[in-house]
Protein backbone atom coordinates (compact mmCIF):
# COMPACT_ATOMS: atom_id res chain seq x y z
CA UNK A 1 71.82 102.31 89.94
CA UNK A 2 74.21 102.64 92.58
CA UNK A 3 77.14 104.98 92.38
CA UNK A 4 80.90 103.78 92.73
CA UNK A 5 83.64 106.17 94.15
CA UNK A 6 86.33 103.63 94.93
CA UNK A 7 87.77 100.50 95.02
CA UNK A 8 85.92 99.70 98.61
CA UNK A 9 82.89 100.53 97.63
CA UNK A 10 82.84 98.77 94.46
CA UNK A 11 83.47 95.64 96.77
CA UNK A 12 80.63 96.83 98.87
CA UNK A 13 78.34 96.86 95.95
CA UNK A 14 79.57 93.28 94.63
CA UNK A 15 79.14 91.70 98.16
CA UNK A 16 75.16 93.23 97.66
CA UNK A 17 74.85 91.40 94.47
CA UNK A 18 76.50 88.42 95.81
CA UNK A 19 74.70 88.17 98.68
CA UNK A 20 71.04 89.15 97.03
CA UNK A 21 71.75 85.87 94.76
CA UNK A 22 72.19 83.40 97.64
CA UNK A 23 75.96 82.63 96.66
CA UNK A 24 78.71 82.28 98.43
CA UNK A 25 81.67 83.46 97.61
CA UNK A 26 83.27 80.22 96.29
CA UNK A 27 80.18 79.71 93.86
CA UNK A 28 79.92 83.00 92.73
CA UNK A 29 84.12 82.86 91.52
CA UNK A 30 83.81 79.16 90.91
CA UNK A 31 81.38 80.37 87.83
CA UNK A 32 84.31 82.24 85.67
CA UNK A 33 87.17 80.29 87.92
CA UNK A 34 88.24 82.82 90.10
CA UNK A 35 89.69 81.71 93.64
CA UNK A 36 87.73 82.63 97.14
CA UNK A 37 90.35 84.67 98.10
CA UNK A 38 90.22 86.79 95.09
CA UNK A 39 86.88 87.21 95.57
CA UNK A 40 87.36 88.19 99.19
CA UNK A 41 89.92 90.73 98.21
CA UNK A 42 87.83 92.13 95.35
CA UNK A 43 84.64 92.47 98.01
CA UNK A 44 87.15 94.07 100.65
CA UNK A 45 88.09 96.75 98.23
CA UNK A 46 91.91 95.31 97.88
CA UNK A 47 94.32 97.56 95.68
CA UNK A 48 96.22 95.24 94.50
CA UNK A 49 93.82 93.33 92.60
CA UNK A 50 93.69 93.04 88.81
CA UNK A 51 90.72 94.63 86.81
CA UNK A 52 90.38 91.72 84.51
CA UNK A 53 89.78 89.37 87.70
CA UNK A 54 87.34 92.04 88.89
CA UNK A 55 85.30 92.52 85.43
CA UNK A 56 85.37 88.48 85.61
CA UNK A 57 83.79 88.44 88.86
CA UNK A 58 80.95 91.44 87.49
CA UNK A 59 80.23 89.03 85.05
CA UNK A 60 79.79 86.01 87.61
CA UNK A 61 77.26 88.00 89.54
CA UNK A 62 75.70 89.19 86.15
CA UNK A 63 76.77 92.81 86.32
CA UNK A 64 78.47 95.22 84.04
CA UNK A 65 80.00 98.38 84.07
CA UNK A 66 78.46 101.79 82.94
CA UNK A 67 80.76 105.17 83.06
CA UNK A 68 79.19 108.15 83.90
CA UNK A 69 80.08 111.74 84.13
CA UNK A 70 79.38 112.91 87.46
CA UNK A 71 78.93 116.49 86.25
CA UNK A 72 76.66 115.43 83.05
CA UNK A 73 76.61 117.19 79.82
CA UNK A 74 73.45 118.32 78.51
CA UNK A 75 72.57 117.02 74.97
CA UNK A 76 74.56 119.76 73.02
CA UNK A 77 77.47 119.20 75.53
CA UNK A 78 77.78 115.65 74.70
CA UNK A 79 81.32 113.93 73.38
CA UNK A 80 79.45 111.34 71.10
């Protein structure tokens, strides 16, 4: 699993995935309709773009999201 700290970095991470899956980025938005240049933006780490176009793009690339305490809780510590 790879950590991610920020929105470049997340687009660092999705360019990986991309890239490890031979697409480009017009096929890997043209699978859940999202434009190249979203795409571009979401891979460059662009503020302004919206999180329902980037968890559309995860899902492209067959990713998902996991949240993570970066100070974990031990097992008596936990929320759930």
């Amino acid at each position: 699993m790879i950590p991610v700290t920020s929105p470049d970095n997340l687009g660092k991470v999705l360019r990986h995935y991309r890239k490890t899956q031979g697409l480009t980025q017009v096929e890997a938005g043209g699978k859940f309709n999202l434009p190249q240049k979203t795409v571009s933006r979401i891979e460059a780490g662009a503020a302004a773009v919206r999180l329902d176009s980037v968890f559309r793009y995860m899902a492209a690339l067959g990713l998902e999201m996991r949240l993570e305490s970066r100070n974990r809780p031990s097992d008596d510590e936990a929320l759930w």
